[in-house]
Protein backbone atom coordinates (compact mmCIF):
# COMPACT_ATOMS: atom_id res chain seq x y z
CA UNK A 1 0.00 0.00 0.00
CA UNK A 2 1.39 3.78 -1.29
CA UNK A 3 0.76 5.34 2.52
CA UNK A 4 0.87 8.67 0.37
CA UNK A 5 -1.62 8.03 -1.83
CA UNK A 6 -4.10 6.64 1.20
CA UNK A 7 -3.83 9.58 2.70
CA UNK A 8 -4.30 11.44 0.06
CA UNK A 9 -7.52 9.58 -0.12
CA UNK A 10 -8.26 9.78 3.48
CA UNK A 11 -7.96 13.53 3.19
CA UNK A 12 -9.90 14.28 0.13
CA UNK A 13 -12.79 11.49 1.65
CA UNK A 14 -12.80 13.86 4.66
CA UNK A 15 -13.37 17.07 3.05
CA UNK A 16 -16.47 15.90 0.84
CA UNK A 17 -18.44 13.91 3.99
CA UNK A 18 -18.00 16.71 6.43
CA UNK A 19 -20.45 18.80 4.55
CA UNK A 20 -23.78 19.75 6.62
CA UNK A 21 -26.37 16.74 5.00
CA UNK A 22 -29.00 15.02 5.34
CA UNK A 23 -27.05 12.01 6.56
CA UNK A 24 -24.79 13.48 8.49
CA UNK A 25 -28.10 15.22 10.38
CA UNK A 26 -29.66 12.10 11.34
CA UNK A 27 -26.32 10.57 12.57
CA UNK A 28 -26.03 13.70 14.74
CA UNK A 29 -29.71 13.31 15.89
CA UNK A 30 -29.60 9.41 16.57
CA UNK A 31 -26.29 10.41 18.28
CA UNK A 32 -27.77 13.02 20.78
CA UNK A 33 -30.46 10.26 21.80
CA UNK A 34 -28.13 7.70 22.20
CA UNK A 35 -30.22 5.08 19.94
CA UNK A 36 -28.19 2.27 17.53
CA UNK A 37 -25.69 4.49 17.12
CA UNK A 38 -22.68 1.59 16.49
CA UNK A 39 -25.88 0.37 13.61
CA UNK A 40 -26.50 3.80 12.11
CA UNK A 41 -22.86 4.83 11.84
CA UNK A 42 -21.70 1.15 10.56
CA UNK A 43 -24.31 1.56 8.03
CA UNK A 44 -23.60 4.87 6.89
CA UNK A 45 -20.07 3.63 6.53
CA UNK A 46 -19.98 1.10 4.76
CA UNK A 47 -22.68 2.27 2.16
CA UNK A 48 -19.81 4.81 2.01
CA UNK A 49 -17.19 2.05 1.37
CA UNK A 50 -19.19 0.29 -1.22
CA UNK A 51 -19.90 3.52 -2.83
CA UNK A 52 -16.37 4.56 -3.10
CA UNK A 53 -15.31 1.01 -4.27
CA UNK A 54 -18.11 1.65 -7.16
CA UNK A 55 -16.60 4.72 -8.33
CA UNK A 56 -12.86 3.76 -7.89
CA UNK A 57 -13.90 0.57 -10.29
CA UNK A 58 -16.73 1.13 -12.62
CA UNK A 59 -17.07 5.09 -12.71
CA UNK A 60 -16.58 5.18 -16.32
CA UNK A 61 -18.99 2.24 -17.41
CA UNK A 62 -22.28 2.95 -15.35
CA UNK A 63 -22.42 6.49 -16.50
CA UNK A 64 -22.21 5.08 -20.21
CA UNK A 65 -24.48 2.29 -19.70
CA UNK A 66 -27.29 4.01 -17.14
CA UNK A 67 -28.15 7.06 -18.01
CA UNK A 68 -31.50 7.19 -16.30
CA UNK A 69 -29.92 6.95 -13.14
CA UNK A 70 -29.20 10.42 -12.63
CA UNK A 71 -32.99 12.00 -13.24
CA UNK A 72 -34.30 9.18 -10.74
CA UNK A 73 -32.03 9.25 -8.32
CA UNK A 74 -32.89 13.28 -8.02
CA UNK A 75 -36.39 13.23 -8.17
CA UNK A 76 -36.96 10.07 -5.43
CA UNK A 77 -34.43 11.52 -3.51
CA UNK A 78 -35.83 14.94 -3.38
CA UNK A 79 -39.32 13.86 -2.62
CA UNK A 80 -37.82 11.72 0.48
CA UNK A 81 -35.99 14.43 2.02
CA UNK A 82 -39.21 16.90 1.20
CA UNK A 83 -41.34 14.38 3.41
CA UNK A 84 -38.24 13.69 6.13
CA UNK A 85 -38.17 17.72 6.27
CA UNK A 86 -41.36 18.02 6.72
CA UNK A 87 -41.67 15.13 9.57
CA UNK A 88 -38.77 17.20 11.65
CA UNK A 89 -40.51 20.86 11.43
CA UNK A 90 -43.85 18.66 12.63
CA UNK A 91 -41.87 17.50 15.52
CA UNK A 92 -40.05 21.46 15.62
CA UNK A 93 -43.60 22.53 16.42
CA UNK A 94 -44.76 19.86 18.56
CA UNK A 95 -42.49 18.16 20.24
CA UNK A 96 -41.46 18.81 24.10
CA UNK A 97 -38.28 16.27 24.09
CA UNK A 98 -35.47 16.25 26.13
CA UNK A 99 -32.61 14.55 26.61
CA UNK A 100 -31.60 13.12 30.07
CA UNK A 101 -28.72 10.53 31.05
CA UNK A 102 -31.42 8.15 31.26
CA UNK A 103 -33.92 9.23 28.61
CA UNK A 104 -38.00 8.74 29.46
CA UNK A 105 -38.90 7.99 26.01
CA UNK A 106 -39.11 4.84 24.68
CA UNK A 107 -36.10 4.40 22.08
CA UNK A 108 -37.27 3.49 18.33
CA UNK A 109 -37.10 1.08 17.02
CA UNK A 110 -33.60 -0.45 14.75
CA UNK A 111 -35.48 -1.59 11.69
CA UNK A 112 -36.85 1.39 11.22
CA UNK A 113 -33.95 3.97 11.84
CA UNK A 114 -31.69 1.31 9.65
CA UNK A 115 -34.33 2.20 6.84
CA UNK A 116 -34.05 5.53 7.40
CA UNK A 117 -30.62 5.91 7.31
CA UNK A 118 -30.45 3.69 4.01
CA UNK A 119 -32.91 6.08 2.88
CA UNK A 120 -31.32 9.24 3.72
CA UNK A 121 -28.15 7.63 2.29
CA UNK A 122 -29.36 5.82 -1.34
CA UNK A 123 -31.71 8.25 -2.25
CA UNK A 124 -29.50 11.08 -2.26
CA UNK A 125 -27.60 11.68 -5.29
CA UNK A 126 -25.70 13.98 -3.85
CA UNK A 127 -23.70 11.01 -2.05
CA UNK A 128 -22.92 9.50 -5.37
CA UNK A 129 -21.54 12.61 -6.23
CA UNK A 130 -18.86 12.58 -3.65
CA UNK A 131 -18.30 9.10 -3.71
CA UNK A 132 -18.87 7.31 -6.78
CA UNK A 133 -18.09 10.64 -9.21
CA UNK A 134 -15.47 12.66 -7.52
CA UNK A 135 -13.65 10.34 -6.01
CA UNK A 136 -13.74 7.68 -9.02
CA UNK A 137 -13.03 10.57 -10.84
CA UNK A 138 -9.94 11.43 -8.52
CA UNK A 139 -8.81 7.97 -8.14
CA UNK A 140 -8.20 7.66 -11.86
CA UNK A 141 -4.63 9.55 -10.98
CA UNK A 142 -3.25 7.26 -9.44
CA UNK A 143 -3.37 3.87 -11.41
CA UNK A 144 -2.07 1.50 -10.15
CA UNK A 145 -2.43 2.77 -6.40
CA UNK A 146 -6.29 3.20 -6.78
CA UNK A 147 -6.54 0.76 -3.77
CA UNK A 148 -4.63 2.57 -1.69
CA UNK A 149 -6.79 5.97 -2.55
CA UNK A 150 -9.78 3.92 -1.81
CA UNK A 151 -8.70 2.52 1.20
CA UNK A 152 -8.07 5.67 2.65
CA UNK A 153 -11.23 7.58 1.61
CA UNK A 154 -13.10 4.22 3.42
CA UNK A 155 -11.13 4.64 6.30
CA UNK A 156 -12.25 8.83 6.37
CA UNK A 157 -16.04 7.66 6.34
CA UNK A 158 -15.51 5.64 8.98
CA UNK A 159 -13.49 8.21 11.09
CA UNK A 160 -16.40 10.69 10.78
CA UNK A 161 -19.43 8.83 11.01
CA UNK A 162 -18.41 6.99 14.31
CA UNK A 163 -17.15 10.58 15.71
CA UNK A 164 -19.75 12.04 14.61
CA UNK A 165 -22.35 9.77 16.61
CA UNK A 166 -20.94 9.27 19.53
CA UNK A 167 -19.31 12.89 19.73
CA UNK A 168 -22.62 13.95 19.77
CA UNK A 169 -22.89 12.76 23.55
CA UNK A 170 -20.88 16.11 24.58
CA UNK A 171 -23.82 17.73 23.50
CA UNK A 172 -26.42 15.71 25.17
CA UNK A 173 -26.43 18.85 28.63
CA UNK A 174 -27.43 21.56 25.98
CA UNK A 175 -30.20 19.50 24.73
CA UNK A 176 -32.02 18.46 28.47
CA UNK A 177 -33.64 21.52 26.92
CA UNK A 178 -36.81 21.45 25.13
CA UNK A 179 -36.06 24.83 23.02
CA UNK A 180 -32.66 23.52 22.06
CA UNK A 181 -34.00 19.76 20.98
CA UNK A 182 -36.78 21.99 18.66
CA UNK A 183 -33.87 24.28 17.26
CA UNK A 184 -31.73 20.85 15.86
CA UNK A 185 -35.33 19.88 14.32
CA UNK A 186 -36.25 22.57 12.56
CA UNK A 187 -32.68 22.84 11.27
CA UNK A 188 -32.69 19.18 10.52
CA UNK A 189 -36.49 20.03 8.52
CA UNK A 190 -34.13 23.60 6.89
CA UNK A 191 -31.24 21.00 5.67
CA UNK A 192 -33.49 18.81 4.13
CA UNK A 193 -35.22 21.09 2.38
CA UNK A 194 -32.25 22.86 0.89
CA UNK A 195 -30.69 19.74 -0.49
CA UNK A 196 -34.52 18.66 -2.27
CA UNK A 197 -34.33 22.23 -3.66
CA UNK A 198 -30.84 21.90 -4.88
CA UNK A 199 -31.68 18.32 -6.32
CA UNK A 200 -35.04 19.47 -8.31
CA UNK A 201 -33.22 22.92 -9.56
CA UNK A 202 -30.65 20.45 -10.80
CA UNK A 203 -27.38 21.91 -8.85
């Protein structure tokens, strides 16, 4: 393995996933709560890994061969995060949630964050845009040493997402308030938005 080269990847896989995102929002929110977090950020990994390994490989043959992808990927993704958005601003409004060391509420359940965070993950095309098209396209550099570029940008995803969840625990005293919990919704509902606009207008 060129060590230069994976860290080269692990730097440029670092730079694109730290980006304010849908994703990275729930991760953040399912970290705060302190529910499946090892699940959700293992998941959101390694869709990450077998995105990257897609573009470092095959980058060059799916756009040739499916060129539908693109318009359906935007459109179902946008009119996922348009409902997700508007499910946080409900709970903005609504919800009196706190969080405590040993949280009252009754946790939700796995299957149904999992699908969520597939969800928020494959239905945004904005994650094959970092992964499978700008890093494919980067890895095409190096040649030989594509590995090594992919290992690292792997090992970035993985980094962040498990920091990311359970570095949200810092954070847990500032949200025992109710106002605070409603401001991360309603920005969760704002982020979600944004990126369906961005995906309909075609950016």
């Amino acid at each position: 393995m060129d060590l230069t080269v994976y860290f080269t990847g692990l730097t440029m896989g670092l730079s694109l996933i730290m980006a304010i995102g849908a994703q990275n929002a729930f991760v953040l929110r399912q970290g705060l709560k302190g529910e499946h977090v090892v699940w959700i950020c293992l998941t959101c990994a390694l869709s990450d890994a077998l995105l990257i390994a897609l573009g470092v490989t095959s980058f060059g043959r799916i756009a040739a061969w499916l060129p539908w992808v693109d318009p359906l990927m935007r459109y179902g993704g946008a009119a996922f995060l348009i409902w997700y958005g508007a499910r946080s601003l409900r709970s903005a409004l609504r919800s009196r949630e706190v969080l405590t060391a040993a949280p009252a509420q009754e946790p939700s359940g796995l299957a149904g964050a999992l699908l969520t965070c597939l969800a928020l993950t494959w239905l945004n095309p904005h994650v094959y845009l970092d992964t499978v098209v700008l890093l494919g396209t980067l890895s095409t550099q190096f040649g030989a040493q594509k590995a090594s570029f992919a290992a690292g940008a792997m090992t970035g995803s993985f980094l962040f997402f498990f920091a990311l969840g359970f570095g949200a625990a810092a954070l847990r005293p500032v949200f025992a308030r109710p106002a605070a919990w409603r401001l991360l919704e309603g920005g969760i509902a704002l982020v979600m938005w944004a990126i369906a606009l961005k995906l309909l207008l075609g950016a």
